[in-house]
Protein backbone atom coordinates (compact mmCIF):
# COMPACT_ATOMS: atom_id res chain seq x y z
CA UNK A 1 105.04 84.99 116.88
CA UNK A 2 108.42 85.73 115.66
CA UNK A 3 109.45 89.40 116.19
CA UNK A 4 109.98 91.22 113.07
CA UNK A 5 113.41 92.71 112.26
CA UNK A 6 112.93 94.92 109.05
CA UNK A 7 111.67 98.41 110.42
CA UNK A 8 113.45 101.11 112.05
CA UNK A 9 111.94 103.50 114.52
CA UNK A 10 111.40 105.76 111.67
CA UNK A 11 109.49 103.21 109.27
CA UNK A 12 107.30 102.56 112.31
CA UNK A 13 106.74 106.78 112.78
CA UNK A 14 105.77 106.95 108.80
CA UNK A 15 103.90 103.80 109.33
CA UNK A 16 101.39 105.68 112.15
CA UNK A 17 101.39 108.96 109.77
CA UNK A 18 100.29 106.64 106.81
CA UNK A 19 97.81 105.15 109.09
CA UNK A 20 96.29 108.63 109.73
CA UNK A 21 96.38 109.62 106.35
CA UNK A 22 94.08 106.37 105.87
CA UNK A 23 92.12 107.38 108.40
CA UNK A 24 91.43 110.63 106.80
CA UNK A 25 91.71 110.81 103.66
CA UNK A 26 91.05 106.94 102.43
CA UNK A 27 88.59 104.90 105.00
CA UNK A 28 85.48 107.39 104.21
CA UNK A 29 85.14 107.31 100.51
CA UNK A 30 86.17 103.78 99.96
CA UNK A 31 82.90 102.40 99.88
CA UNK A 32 81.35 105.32 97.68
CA UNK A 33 84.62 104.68 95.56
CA UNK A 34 84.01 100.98 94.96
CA UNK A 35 80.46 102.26 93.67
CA UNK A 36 81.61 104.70 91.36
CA UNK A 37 84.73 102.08 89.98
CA UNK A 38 87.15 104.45 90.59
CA UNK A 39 88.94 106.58 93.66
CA UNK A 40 88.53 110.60 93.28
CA UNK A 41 91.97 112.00 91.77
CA UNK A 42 92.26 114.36 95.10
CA UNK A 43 93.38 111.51 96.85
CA UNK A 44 96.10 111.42 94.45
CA UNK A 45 96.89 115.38 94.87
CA UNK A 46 96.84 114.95 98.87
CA UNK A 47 99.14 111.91 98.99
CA UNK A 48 101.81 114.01 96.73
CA UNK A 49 101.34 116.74 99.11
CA UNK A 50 101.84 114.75 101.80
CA UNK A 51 104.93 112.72 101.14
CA UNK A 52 102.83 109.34 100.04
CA UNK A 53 104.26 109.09 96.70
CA UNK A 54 107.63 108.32 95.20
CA UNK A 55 109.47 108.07 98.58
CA UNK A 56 112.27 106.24 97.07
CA UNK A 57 113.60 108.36 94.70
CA UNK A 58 116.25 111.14 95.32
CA UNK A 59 115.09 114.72 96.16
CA UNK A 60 116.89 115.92 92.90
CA UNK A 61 113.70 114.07 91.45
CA UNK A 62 111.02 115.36 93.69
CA UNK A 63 110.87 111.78 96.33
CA UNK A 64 112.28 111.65 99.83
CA UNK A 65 115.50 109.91 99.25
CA UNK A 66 114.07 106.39 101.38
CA UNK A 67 114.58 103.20 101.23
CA UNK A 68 111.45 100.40 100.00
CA UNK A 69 111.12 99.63 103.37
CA UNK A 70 109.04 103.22 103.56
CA UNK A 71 106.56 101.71 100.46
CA UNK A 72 106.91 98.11 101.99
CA UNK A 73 104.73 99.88 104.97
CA UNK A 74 102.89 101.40 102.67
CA UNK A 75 101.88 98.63 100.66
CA UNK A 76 101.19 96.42 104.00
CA UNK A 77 98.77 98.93 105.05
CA UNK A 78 96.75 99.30 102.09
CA UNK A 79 96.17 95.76 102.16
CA UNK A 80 95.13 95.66 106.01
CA UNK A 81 92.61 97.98 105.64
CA UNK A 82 91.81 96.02 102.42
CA UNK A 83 91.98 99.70 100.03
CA UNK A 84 92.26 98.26 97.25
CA UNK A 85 91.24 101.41 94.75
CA UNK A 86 94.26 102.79 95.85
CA UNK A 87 97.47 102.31 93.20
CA UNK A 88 100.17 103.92 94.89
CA UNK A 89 102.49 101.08 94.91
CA UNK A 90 102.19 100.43 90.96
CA UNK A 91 102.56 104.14 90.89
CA UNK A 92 105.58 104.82 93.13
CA UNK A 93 107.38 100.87 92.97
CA UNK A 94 106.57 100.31 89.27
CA UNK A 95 106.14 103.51 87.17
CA UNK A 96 108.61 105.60 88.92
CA UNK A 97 111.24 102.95 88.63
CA UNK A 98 111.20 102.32 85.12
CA UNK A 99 111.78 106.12 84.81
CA UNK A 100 114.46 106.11 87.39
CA UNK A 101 116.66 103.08 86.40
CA UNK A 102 116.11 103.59 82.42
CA UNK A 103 114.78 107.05 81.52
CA UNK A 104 117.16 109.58 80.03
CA UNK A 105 117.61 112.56 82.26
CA UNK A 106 115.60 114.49 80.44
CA UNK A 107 112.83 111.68 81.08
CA UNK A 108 113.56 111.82 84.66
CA UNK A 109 113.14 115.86 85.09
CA UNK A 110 110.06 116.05 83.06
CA UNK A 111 108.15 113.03 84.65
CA UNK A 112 109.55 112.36 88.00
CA UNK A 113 108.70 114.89 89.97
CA UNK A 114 105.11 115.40 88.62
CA UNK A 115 104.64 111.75 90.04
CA UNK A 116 105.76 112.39 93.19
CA UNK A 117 103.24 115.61 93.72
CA UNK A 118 100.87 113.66 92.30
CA UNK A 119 100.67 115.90 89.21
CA UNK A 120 101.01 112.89 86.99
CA UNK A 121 99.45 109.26 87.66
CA UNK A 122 101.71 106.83 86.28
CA UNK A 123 100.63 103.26 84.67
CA UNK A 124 102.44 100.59 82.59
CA UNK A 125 100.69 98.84 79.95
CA UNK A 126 101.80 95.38 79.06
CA UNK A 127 98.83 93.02 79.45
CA UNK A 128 96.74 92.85 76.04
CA UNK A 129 93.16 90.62 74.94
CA UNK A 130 95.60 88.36 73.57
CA UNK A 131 98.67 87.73 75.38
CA UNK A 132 97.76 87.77 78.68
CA UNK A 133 101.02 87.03 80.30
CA UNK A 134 103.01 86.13 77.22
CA UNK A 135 104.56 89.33 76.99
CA UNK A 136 106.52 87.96 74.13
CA UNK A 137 103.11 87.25 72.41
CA UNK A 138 102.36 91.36 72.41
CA UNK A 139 101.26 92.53 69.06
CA UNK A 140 101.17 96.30 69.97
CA UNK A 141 103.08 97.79 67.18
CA UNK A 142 105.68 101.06 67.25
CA UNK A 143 107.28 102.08 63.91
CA UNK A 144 109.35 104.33 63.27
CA UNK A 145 108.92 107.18 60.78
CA UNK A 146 111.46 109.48 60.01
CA UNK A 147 114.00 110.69 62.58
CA UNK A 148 111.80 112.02 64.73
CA UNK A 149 108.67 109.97 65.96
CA UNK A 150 106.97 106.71 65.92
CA UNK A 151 103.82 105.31 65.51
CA UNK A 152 102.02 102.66 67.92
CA UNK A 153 98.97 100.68 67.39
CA UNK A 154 97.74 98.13 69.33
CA UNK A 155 95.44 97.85 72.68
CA UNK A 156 96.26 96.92 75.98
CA UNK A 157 93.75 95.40 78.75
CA UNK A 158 93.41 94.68 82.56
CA UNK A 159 95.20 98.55 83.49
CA UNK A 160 95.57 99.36 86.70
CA UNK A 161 95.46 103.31 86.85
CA UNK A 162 94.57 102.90 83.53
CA UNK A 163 91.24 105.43 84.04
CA UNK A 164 93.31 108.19 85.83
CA UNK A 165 96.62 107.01 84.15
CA UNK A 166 98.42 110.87 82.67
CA UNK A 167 101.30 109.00 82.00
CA UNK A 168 101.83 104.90 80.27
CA UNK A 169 104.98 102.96 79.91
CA UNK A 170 103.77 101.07 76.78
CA UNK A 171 105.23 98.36 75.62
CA UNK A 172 105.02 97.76 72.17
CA UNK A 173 107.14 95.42 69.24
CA UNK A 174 109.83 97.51 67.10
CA UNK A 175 111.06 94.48 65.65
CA UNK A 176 107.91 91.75 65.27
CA UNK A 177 110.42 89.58 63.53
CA UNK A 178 113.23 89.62 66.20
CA UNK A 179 110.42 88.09 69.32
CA UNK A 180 111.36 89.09 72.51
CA UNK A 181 114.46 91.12 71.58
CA UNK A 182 112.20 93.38 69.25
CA UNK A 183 110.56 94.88 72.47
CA UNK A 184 110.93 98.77 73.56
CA UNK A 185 109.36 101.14 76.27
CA UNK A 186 107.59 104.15 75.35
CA UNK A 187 106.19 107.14 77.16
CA UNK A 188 102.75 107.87 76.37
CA UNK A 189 100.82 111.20 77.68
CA UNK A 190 97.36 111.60 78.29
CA UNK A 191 96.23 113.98 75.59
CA UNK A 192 98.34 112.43 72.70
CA UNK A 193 96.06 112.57 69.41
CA UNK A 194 95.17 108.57 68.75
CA UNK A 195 95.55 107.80 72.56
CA UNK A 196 91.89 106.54 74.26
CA UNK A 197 91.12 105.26 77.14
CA UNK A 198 88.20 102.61 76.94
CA UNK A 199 85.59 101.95 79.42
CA UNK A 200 86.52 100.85 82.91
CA UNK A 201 86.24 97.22 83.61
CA UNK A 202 83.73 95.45 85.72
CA UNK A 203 85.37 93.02 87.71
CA UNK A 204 84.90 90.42 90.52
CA UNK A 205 87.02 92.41 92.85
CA UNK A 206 89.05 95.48 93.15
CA UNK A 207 85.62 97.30 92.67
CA UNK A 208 87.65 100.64 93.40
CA UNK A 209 90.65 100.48 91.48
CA UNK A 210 90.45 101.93 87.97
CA UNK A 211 91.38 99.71 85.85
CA UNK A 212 90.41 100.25 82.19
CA UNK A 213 91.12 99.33 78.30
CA UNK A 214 94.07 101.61 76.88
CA UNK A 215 93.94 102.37 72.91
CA UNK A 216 96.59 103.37 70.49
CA UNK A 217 95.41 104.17 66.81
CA UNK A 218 98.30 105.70 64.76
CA UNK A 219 99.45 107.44 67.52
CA UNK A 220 102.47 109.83 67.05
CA UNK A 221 105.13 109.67 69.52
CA UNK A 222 108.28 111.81 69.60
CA UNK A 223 111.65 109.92 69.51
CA UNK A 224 112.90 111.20 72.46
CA UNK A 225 109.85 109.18 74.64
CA UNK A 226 111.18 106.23 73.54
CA UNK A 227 112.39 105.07 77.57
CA UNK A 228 116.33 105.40 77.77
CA UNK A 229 116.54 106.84 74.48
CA UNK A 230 117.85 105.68 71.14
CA UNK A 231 120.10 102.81 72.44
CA UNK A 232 117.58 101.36 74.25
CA UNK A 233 115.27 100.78 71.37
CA UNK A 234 114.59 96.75 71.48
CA UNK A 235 116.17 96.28 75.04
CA UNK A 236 112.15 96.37 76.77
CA UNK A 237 111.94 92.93 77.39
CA UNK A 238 115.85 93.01 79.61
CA UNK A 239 114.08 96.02 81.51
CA UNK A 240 110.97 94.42 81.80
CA UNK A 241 112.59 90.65 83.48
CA UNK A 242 114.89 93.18 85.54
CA UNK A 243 112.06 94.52 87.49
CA UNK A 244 109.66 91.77 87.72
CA UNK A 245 110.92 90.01 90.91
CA UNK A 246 110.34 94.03 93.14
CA UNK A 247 106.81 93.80 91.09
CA UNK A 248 106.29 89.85 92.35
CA UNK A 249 107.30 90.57 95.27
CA UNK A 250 104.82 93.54 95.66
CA UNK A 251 102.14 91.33 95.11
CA UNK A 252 103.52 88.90 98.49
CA UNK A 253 103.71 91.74 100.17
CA UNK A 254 100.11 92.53 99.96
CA UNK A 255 98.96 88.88 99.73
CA UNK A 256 100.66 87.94 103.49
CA UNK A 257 99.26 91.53 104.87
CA UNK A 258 95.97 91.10 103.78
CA UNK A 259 96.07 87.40 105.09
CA UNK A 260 97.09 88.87 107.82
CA UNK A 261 94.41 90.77 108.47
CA UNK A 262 91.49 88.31 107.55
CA UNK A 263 92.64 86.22 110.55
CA UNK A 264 91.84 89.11 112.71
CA UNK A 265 88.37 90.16 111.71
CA UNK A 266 87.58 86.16 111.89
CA UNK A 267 89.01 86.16 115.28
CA UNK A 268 87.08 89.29 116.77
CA UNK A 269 84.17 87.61 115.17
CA UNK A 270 84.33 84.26 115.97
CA UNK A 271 84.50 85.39 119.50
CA UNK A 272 81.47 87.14 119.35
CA UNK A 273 79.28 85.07 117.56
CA UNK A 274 77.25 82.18 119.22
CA UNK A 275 75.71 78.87 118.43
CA UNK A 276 74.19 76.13 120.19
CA UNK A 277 74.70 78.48 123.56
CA UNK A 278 78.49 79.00 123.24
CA UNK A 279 80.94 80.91 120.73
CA UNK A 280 81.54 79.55 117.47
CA UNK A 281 85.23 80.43 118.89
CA UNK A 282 84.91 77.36 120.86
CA UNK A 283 84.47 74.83 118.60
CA UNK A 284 87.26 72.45 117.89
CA UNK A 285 86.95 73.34 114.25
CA UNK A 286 87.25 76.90 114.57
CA UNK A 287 90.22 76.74 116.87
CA UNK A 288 92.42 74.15 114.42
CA UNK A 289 91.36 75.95 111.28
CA UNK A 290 92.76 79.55 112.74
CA UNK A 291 95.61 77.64 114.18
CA UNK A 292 96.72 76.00 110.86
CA UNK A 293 96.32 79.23 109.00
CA UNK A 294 97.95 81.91 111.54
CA UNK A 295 100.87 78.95 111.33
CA UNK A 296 100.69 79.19 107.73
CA UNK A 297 101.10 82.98 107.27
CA UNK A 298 103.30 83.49 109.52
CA UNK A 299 105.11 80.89 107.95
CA UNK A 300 104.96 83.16 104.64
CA UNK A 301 105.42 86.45 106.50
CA UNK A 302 109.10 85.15 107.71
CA UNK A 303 109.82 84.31 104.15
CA UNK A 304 108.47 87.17 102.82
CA UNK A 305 110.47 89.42 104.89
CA UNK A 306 113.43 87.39 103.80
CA UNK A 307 112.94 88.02 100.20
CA UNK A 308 112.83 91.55 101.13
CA UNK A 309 116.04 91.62 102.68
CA UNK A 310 117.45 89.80 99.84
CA UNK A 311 115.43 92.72 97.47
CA UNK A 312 116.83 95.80 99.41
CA UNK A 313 120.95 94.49 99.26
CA UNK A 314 119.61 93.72 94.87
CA UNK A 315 119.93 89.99 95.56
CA UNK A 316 116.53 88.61 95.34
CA UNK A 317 116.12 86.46 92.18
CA UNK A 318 113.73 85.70 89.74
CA UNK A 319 112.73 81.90 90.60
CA UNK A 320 112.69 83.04 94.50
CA UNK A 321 110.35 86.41 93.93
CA UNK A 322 107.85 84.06 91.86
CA UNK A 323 107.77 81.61 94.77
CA UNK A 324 107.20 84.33 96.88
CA UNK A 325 104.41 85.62 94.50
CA UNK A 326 103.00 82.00 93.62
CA UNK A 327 102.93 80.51 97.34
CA UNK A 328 101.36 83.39 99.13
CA UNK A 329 98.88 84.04 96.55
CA UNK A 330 98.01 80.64 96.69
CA UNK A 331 97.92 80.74 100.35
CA UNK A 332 95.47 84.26 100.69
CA UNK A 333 92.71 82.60 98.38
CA UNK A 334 92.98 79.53 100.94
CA UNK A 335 92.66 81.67 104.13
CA UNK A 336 90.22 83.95 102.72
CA UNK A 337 87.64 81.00 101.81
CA UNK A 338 88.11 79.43 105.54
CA UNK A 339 87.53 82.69 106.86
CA UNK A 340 84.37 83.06 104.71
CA UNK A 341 83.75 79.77 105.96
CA UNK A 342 83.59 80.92 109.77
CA UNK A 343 81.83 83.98 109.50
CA UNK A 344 78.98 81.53 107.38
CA UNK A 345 75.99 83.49 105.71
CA UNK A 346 77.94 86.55 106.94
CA UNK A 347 80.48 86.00 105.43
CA UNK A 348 78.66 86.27 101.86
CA UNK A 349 77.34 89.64 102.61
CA UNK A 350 79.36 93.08 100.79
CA UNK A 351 79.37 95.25 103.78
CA UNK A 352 81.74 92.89 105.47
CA UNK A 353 85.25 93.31 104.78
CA UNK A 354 85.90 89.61 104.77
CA UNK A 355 83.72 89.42 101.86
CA UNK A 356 85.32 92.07 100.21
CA UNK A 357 88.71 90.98 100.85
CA UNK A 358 87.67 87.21 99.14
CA UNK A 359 86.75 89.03 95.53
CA UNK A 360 90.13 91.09 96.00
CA UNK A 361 92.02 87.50 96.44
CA UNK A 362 90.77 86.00 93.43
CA UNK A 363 93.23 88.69 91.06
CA UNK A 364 96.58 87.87 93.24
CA UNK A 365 97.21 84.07 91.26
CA UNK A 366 96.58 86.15 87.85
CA UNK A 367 98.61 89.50 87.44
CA UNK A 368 102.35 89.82 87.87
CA UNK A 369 102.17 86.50 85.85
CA UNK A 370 99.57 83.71 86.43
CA UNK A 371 100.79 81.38 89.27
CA UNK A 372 100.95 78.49 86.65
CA UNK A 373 103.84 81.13 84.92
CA UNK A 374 105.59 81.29 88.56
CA UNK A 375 105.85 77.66 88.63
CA UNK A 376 107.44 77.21 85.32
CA UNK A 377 109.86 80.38 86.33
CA UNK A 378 110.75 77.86 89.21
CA UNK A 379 111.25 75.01 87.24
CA UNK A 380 113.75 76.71 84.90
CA UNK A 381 115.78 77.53 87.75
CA UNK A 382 116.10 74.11 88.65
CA UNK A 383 117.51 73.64 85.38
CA UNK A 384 114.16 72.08 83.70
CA UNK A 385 113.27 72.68 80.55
């Protein structure tokens, strides 16, 4: 296996402390959490107390002053242990960001550091029951009325943190007639009269992440939450392609560790298990199938770390993050179904994780942008069109 060149010392001593954090905090309630649809908000309060949130940003603003690499770990963990309730990285890689990079510093102070304690959970609401990911096609409205407010209608679907979400990046149309270039970011707080959230939503996978229907009838939002203030009303969709590749590249991230980790439980278990007197490990099968997948994610690990590299020195580009996001998405669903495969009528039951981990896949080659979206991302950069 090639050696890995990304982490320091110290990622690898926050890397054990996450682990144990996991281990205490996490691993015992996931299973009750996937029952109830959602994780319990003190898991949020502990991680904030703990360092777990918003390591990136500068102390000024409540985080650690790190580098990715210390949510890279994070985010490879996670998907390891296959915790999928848990939206830190949307949290502290999305949310926060948006804040950091474009918020006004009065934004910054008053959200910031209530995201890094864990105060505030943080969401962004793009996706709606009709766009999908067109997010030129949004119909989510904000007008402005007078000097000092606006008022946004609309819905918004498929939102991760959406249930526990105390603060949304919404983005909504201020100019329907100018397309794309009519887009702006707003910051909407739990509690704002016209704001709902709708029921969470029942899905194939992800059975403990929260994510829920957002509402917005006539809701009144002060001027000064529109995200970089007044001369960044209409620039959303420039902020939103700016930090798509980090949010692709999330997605890898996970998809490559959680491959990762699928290998392994079908390893330990295909060593265990017997058939016809001997191991199923034994069979010629089961020895080429592991073979040609450990080959192929370790194929997309190197890659992936690459693309990190490229992401921590602001090089990585759009068409490369969607590759990134398209072929290793594209790659978990495959390994996850052979490993099904070789664990057999196992392999279909819930209390394995390998089960588990194969409804979680399904997701990865939808959000971020479909995989069919990556592809034509790709093909533009080619110069076809």
């Amino acid at each position: 296996m090639i050696e890995r060149t990304l982490f320091s010392a110290e990622h690898e001593q926050f890397r054990d402390a996450f682990r144990r954090f996991m281990d205490q905090h996490i691993a015992p309630f996931h299973a009750d959490w996937e029952e109830q649809g959602y994780v319990d908000r003190q898991v949020w309060h502990q991680a904030g107390r703990d360092g777990f949130l918003c390591m990136s940003l500068p102390e000024s603003l409540g985080g650690a002053g790190a580098d990715k690499l210390y949510s890279v770990v994070q985010m490879e963990e996670l998907g390891r242990a296959g915790f999928t309730g848990i939206g830190f990285g949307l949290h502290t890689e999305i949310v926060a960001p948006y804040l950091q990079h474009y918020g006004t510093p009065e934004q910054q102070q008053r959200y910031l550091p209530r995201l890094a304690s864990g105060e505030m959970v943080g969401a962004i609401a793009m996706s709606e029951p009709a766009a999908g990911s067109d997010l030129q096609g949004i119909r989510t409205t904000a007008v402005r009325e007078g000097g000092d407010h606006y008022r946004i209608e609309g819905s918004k679907t498929f939102i991760t943190n959406g249930w526990h979400a105390d603060l949304v990046i919404v983005v909504a149309k201020t100019d329907p007639s100018a397309g794309a270039k009519g887009t702006s970011l707003f910051l909407v707080e739990r509690g704002m009269p016209g704001f709902s959230v709708g029921k969470r939503l029942n899905k194939l996978g992800l059975k403990a992440q929260d994510t829920s229907e957002l509402f917005f009838s006539d809701v009144r939002v002060p001027a000064a939450n529109l995200l970089g203030g007044p001369a960044h009303e209409n620039r959303g969709f420039i902020a939103l392609m700016e930090q798509l590749p980090w949010e692709r590249l999330q997605i890898a991230i996970g998809a490559v560790a959680a491959s990762e980790a699928a290998i392994g439980w079908t390893l330990d278990y295909v060593q265990q298990r017997q058939a016809f007197g001997q191991t199923i490990g034994s069979f010629q099968n089961t020895r080429h199938t592991l073979a040609e997948l450990q080959t192929q994610v370790q194929v997309a690990r190197v890659f992936v770390d690459r693309c990190t590299e490229l992401m921590l020195k602001n090089q990585l580009d759009t068409a490369t993050a969607s590759m990134a996001k398209y072929w290793t998405t594209d790659l978990q669903g495959r390994v996850m179904d052979d490993c099904v495969q070789l664990f057999g009528g196992y392999g279909y039951m819930w209390e394995y994780p390998i089960t588990r981990a194969y409804a979680d896949a399904r997701v990865q080659r939808i959000y971020g942008g479909t995989n069919e979206i990556m592809k034509e991302v790709i093909a533009r950069g080619m110069g076809l069109k």
